[in-house]
Protein backbone atom coordinates (compact mmCIF):
# COMPACT_ATOMS: atom_id res chain seq x y z
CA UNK A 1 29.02 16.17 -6.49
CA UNK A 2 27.81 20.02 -7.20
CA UNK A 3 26.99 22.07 -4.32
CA UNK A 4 23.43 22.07 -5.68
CA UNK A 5 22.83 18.50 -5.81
CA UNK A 6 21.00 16.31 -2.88
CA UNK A 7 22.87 12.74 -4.81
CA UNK A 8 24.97 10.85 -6.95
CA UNK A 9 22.86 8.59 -9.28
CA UNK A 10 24.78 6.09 -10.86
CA UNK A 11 22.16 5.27 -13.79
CA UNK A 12 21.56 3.65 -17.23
CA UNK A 13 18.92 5.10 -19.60
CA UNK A 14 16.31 2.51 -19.71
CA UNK A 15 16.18 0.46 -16.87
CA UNK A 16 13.27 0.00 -15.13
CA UNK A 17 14.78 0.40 -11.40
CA UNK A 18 16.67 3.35 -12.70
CA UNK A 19 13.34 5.01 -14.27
CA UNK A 20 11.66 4.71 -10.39
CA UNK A 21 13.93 6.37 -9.03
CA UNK A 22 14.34 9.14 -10.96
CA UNK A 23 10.43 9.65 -10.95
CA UNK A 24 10.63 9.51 -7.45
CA UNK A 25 13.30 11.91 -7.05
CA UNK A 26 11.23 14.47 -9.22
CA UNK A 27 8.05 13.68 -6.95
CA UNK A 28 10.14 14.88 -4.14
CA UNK A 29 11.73 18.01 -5.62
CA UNK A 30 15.39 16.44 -5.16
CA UNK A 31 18.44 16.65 -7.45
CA UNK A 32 20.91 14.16 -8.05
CA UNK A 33 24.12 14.17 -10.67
CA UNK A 34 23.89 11.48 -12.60
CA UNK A 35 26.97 8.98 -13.10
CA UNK A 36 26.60 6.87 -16.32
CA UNK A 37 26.94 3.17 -16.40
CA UNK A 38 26.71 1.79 -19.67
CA UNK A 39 25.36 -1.72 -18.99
CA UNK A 40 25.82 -2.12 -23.03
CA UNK A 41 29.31 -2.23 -22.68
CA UNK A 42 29.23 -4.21 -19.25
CA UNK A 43 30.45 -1.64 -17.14
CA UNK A 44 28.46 -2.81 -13.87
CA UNK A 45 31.31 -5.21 -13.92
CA UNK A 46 33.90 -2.93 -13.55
CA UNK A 47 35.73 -3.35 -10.10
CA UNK A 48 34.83 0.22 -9.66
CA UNK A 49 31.46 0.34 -9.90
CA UNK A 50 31.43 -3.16 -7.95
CA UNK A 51 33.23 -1.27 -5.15
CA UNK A 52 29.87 0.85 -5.08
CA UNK A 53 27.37 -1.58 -5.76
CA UNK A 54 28.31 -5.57 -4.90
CA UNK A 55 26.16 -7.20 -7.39
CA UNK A 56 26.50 -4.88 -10.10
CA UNK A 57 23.14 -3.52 -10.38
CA UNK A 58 21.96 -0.34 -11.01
CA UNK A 59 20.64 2.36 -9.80
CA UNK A 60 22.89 3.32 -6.41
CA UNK A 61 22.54 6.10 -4.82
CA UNK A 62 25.08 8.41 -2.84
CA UNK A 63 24.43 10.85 0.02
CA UNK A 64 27.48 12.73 0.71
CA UNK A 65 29.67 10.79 2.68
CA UNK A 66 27.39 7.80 3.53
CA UNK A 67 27.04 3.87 2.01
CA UNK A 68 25.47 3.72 -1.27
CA UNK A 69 22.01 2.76 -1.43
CA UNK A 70 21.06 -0.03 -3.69
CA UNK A 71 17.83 -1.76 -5.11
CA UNK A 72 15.56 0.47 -6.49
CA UNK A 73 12.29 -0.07 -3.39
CA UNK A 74 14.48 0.50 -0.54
CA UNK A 75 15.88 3.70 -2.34
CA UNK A 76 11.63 4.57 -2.84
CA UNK A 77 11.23 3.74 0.62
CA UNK A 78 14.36 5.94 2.02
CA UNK A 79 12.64 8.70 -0.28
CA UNK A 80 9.99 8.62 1.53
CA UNK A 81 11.18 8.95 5.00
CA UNK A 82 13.61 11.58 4.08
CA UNK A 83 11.01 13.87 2.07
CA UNK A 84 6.94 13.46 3.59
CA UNK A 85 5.43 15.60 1.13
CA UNK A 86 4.17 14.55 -1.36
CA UNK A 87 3.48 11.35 0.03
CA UNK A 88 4.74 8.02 -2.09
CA UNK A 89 2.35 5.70 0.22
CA UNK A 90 -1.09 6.92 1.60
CA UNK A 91 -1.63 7.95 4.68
CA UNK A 92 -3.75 4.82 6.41
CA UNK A 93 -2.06 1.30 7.53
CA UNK A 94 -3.99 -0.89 4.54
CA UNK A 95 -3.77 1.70 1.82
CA UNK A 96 0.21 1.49 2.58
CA UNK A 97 -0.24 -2.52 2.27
CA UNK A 98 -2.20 -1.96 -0.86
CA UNK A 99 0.28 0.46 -2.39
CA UNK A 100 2.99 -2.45 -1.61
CA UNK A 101 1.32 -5.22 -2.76
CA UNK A 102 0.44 -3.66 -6.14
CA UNK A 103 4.68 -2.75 -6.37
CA UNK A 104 5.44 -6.24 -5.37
CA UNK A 105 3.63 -7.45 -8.16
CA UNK A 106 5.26 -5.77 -10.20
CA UNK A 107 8.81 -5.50 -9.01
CA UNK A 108 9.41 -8.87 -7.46
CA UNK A 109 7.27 -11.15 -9.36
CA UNK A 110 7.98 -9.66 -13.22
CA UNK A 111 11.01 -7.14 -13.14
CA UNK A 112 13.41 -10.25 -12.01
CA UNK A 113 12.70 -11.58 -14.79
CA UNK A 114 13.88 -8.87 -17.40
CA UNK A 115 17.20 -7.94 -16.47
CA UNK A 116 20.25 -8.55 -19.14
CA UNK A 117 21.65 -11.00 -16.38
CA UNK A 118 18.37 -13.33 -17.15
CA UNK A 119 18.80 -12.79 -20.60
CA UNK A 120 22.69 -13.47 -20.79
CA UNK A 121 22.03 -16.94 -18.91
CA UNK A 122 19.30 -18.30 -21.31
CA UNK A 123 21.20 -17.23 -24.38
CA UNK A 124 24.46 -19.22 -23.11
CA UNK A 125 22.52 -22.09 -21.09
CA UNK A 126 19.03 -22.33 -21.86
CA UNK A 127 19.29 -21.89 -26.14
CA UNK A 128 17.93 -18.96 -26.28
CA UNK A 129 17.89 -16.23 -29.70
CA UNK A 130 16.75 -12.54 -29.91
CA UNK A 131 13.00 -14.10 -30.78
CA UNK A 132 12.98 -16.49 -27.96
CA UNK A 133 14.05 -13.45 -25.53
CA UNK A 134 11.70 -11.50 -27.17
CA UNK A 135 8.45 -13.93 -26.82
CA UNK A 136 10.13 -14.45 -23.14
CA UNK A 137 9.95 -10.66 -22.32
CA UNK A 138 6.49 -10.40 -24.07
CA UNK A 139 4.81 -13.39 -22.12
CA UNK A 140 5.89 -12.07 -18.52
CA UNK A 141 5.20 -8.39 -19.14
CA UNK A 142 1.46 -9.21 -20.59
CA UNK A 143 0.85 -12.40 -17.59
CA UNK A 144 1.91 -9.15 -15.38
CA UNK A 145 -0.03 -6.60 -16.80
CA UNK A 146 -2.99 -8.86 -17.38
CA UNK A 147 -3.06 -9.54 -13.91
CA UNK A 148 -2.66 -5.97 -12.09
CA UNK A 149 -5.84 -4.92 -14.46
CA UNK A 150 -8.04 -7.31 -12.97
CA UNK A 151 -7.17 -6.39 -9.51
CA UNK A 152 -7.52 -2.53 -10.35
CA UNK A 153 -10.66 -2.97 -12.38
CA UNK A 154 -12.22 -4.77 -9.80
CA UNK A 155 -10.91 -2.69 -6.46
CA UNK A 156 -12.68 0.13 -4.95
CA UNK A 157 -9.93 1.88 -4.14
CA UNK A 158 -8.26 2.63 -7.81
CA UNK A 159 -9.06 5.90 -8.56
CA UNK A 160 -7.44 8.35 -11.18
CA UNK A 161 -3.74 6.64 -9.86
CA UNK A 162 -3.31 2.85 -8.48
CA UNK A 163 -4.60 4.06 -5.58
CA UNK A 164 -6.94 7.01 -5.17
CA UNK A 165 -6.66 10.04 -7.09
CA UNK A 166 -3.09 11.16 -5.78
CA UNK A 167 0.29 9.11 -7.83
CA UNK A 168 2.26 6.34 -5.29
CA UNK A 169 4.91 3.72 -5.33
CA UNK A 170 2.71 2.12 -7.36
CA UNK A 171 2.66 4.44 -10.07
CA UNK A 172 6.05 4.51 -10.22
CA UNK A 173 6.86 1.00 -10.63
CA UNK A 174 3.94 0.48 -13.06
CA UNK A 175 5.01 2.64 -15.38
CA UNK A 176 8.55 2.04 -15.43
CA UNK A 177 7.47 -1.84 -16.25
CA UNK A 178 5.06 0.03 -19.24
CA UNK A 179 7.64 2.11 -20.63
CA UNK A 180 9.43 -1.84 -21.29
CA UNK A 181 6.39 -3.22 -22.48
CA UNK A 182 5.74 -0.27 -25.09
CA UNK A 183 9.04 -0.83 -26.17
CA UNK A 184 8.32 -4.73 -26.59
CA UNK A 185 5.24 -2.94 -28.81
CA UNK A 186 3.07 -5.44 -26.31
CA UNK A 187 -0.57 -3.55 -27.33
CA UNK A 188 -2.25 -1.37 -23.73
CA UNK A 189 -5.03 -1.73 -25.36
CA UNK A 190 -6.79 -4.71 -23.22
CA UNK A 191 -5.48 -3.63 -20.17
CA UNK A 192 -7.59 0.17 -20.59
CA UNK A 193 -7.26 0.74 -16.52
CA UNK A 194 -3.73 0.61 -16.63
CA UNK A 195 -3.66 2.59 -19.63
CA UNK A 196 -5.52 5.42 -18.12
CA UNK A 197 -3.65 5.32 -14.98
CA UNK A 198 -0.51 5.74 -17.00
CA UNK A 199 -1.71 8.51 -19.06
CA UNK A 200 -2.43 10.26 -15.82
CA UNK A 201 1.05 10.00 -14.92
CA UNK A 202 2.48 10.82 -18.14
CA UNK A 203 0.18 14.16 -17.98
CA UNK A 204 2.67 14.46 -14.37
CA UNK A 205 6.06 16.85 -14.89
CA UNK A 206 8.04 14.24 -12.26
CA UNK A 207 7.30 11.76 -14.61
CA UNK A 208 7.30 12.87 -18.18
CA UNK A 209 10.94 14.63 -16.88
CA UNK A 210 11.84 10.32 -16.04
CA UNK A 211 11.30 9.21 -19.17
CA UNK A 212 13.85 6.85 -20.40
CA UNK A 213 14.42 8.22 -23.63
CA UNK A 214 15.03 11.94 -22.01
CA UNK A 215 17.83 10.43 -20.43
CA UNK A 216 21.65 10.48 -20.93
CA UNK A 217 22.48 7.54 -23.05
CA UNK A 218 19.34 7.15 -24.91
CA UNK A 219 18.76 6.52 -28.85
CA UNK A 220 17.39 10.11 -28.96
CA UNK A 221 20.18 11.78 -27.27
């Protein structure tokens, strides 16, 4: 690891729970060398990587000589105990609850259903082709998006971000689960709350620096 870096990110390009974290590590003015895993060519198999992360999901993160950290929340949530400022949750007990709900719905309830584990087991076992995955992807993303707009549309406490005028955990996941959708070409059009909010964090150097297709690996690249 270089001298000047605070981790070891082992990473792929697009993946949602890779994207939080590396907004999040922006957010909190931390480095981290990145360690490619190309999940294209099944490398999160390799007894190597397995060594690091168990179930062969990315990201993990390394701190010097300690365990690797795995699953992209508790990684957020170590963030955020390790660096206060800025803040990732607000400051009072239900805006914290609020900030955790809105990533739950959106990391526990969709992003589960995404990953190219799902998609391997309902192209072998559930008859699955690239249009089936592809109205699969598009129904879960939309149900999810569909659903965090009416609850931010209708809440007093959305503001410029999810949650007040300052960018959270809830930021972070949203727009990593956007950055999929837009890909998908599913239309932000009748969800305009989200759309603003992610325009706002777009407008953000941590995030527009986290964008997938900046990234090692990428089409662009």
């Amino acid at each position: 690891m270089s001298t000047n870096a605070d981790f070891e990110l082992y990473a792929f390009w697009r993946t949602a729970a890779t994207h939080r974290v590396r907004i999040a590590l922006n957010m909190k003015g931390l480095l981290a060398n990145e360690r490619f895993v190309d999940l294209d060519k099944a490398e999160q198999t390799s007894p190597a990587f397995l060594a690091i992360s168990p179930a062969g999901v990315i990201p993990a993160l390394i701190e010097d000589s300690y365990p690797p950290l795995t699953q992209s929340m508790a990684i957020l949530e170590f963030l955020e105990e390790k660096v206060a400022d800025p803040p990732l949750l607000p400051s009072d007990l239900h805006g914290r609850a609020r900030v955790r709900s809105i990533s739950a719905m959106l990391v526990t309830d969709t992003n589960p259903l995404l990953p190219p584990r799902v998609k391997k087991y309902l192209t072998l076992h559930g008859g699955f082709d690239e249009a089936a995955w592809h109205a699969w992807q598009v129904q879960w993303l939309t149900s999810s998006l569909e659903s965090l707009e009416r609850r931010l549309a209708s809440e007093s406490q959305t503001g410029e971000f999810c949650h007040g005028d300052h960018p959270t955990m809830a930021d972070i996941c949203l727009v990593s689960l956007v950055f999929r959708a837009q890909a998908l070409q599913i239309d932000l059009d009748s969800t305009p709350t989200i759309r603003d909010i992610v325009k706002n964090c777009a407008a953000l150097d941590a995030f527009a620096r986290a964008h997938p297709l900046l990234q090692e690996g990428a089409p662009s690249r």
